[in-house]
N, C-alpha and C. Protein backbone atom coordinates (compact mmCIF):
# COMPACT_ATOMS: atom_id res chain seq x y z
N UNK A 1 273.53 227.68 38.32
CA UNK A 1 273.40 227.70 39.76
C UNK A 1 274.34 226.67 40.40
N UNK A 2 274.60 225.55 39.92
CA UNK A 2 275.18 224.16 40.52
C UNK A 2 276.69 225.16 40.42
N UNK A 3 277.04 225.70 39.24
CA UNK A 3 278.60 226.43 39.08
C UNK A 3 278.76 226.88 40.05
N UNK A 4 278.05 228.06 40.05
CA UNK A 4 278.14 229.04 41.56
C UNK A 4 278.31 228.45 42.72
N UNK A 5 277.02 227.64 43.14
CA UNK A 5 277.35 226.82 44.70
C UNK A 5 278.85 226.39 44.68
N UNK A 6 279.16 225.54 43.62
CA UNK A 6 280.20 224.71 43.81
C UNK A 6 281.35 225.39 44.05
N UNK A 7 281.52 226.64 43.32
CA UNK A 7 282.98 227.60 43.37
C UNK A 7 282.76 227.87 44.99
N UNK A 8 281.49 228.59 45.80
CA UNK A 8 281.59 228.12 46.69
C UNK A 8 282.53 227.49 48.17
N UNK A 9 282.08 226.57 47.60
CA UNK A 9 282.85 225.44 48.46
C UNK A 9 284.08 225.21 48.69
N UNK A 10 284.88 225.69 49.84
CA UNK A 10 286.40 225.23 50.30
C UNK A 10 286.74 224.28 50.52
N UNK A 11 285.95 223.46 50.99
CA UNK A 11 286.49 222.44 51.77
C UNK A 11 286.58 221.10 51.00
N UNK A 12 287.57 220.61 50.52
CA UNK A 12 287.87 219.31 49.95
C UNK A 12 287.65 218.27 50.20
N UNK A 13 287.59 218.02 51.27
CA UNK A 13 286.44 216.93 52.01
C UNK A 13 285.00 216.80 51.09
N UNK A 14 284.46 217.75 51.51
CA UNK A 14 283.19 218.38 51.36
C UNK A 14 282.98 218.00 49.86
N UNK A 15 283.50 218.55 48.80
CA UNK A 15 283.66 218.06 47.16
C UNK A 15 283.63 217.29 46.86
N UNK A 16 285.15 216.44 48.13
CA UNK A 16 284.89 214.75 47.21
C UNK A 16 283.46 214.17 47.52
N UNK A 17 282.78 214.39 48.90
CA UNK A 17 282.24 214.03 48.97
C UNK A 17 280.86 213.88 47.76
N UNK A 18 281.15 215.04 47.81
CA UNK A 18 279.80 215.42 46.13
C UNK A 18 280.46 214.99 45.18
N UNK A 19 281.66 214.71 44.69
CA UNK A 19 282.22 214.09 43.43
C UNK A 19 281.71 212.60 43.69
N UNK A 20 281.97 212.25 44.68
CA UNK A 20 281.43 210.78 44.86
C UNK A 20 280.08 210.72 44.91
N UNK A 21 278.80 211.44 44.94
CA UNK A 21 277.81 210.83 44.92
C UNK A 21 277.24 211.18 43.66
N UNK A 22 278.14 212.18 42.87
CA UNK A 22 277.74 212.30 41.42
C UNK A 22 278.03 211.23 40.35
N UNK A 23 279.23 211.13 41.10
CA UNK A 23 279.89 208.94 40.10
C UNK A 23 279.28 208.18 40.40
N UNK A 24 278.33 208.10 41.40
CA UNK A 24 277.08 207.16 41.94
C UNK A 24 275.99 207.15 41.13
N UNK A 25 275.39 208.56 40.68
CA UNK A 25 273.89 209.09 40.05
C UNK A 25 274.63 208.56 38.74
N UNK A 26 275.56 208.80 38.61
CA UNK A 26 275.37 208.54 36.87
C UNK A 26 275.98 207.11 36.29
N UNK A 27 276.36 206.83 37.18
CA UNK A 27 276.68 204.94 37.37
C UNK A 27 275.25 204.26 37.13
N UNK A 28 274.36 204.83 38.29
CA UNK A 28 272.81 205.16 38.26
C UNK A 28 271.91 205.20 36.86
N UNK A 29 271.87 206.68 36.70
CA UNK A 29 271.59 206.88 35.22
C UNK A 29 272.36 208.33 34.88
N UNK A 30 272.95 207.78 33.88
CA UNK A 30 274.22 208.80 33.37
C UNK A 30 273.18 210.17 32.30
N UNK A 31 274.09 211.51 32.23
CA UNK A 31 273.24 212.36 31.60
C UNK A 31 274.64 213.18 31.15
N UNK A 32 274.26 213.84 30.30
CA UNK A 32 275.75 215.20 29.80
C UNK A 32 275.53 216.11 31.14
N UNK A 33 274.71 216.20 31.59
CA UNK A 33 274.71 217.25 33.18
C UNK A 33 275.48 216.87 34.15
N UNK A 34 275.06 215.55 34.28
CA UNK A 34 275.88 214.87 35.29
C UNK A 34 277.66 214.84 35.52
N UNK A 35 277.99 214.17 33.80
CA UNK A 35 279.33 214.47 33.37
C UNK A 35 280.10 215.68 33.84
N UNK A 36 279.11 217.15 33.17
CA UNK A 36 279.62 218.43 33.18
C UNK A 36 279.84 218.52 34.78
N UNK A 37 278.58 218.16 35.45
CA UNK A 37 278.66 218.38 37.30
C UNK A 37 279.76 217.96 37.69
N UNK A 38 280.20 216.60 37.15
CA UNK A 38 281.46 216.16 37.56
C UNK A 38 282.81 216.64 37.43
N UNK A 39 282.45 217.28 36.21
CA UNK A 39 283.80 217.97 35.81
C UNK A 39 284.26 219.61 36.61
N UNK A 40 283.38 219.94 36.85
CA UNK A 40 283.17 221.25 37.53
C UNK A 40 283.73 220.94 39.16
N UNK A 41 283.13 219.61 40.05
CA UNK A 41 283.84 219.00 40.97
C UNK A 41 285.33 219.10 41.12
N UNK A 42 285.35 217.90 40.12
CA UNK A 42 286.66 217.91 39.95
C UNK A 42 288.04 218.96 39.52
N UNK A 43 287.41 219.81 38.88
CA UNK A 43 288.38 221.04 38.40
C UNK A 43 288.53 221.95 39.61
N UNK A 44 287.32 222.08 40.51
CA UNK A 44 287.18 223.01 41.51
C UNK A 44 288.45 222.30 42.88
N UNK A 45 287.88 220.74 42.86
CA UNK A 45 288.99 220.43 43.83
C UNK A 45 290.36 220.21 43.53
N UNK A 46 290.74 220.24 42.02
CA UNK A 46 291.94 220.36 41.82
C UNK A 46 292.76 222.07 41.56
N UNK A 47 292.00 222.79 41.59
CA UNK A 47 292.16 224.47 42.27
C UNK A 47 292.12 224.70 43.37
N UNK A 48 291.28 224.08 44.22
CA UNK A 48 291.76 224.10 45.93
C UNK A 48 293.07 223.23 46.20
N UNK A 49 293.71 222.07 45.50
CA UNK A 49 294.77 221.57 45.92
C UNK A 49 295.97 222.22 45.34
N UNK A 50 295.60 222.70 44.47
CA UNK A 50 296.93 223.43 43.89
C UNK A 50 297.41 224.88 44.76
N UNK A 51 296.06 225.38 45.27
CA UNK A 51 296.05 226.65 45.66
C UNK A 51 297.07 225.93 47.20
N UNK A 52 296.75 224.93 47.98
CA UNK A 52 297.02 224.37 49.04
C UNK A 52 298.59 224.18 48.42
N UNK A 53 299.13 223.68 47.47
CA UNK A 53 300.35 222.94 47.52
C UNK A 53 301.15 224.15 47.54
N UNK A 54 300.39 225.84 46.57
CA UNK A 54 301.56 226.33 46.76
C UNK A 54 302.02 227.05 47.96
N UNK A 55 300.96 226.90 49.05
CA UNK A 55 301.46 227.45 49.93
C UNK A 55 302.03 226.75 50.84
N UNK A 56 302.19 225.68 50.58
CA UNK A 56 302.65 224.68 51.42
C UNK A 56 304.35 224.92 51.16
N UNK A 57 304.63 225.11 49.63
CA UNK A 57 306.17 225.25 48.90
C UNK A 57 306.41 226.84 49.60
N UNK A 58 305.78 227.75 49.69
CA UNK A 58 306.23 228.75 50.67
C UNK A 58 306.95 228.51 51.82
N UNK A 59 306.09 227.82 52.67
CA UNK A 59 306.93 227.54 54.17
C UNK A 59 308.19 226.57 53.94
């Protein structure tokens, strides 16, 4: 379910914001969920920036 929501989400703002309060919880108390959550974050907002750069190399 957390996968799904997260693919989701466009807005990069919005991600980091949840990437950052997931490096918080597990700073907190760390778990392999947490990790994976993070990684899923992070992969998702580095597919929205890539998707962004190449259209940026278009114009």
């Amino acid at each position: 379910m957390f996968y799904s929501t997260i693919m989701k989400i466009d807005s990069i703002d919005r991600l980091r914001d949840i990437r950052d309060a997931l490096l918080v919880e597990q700073g907190i108390n760390p778990t392999r969920n947490g990790e994976q959550a993070i990684r899923v974050v992070v992969d998702r907002i580095d597919e929205i920036q890539s998707t962004l750069d190449k259209k940026i190399e278009k114009l």
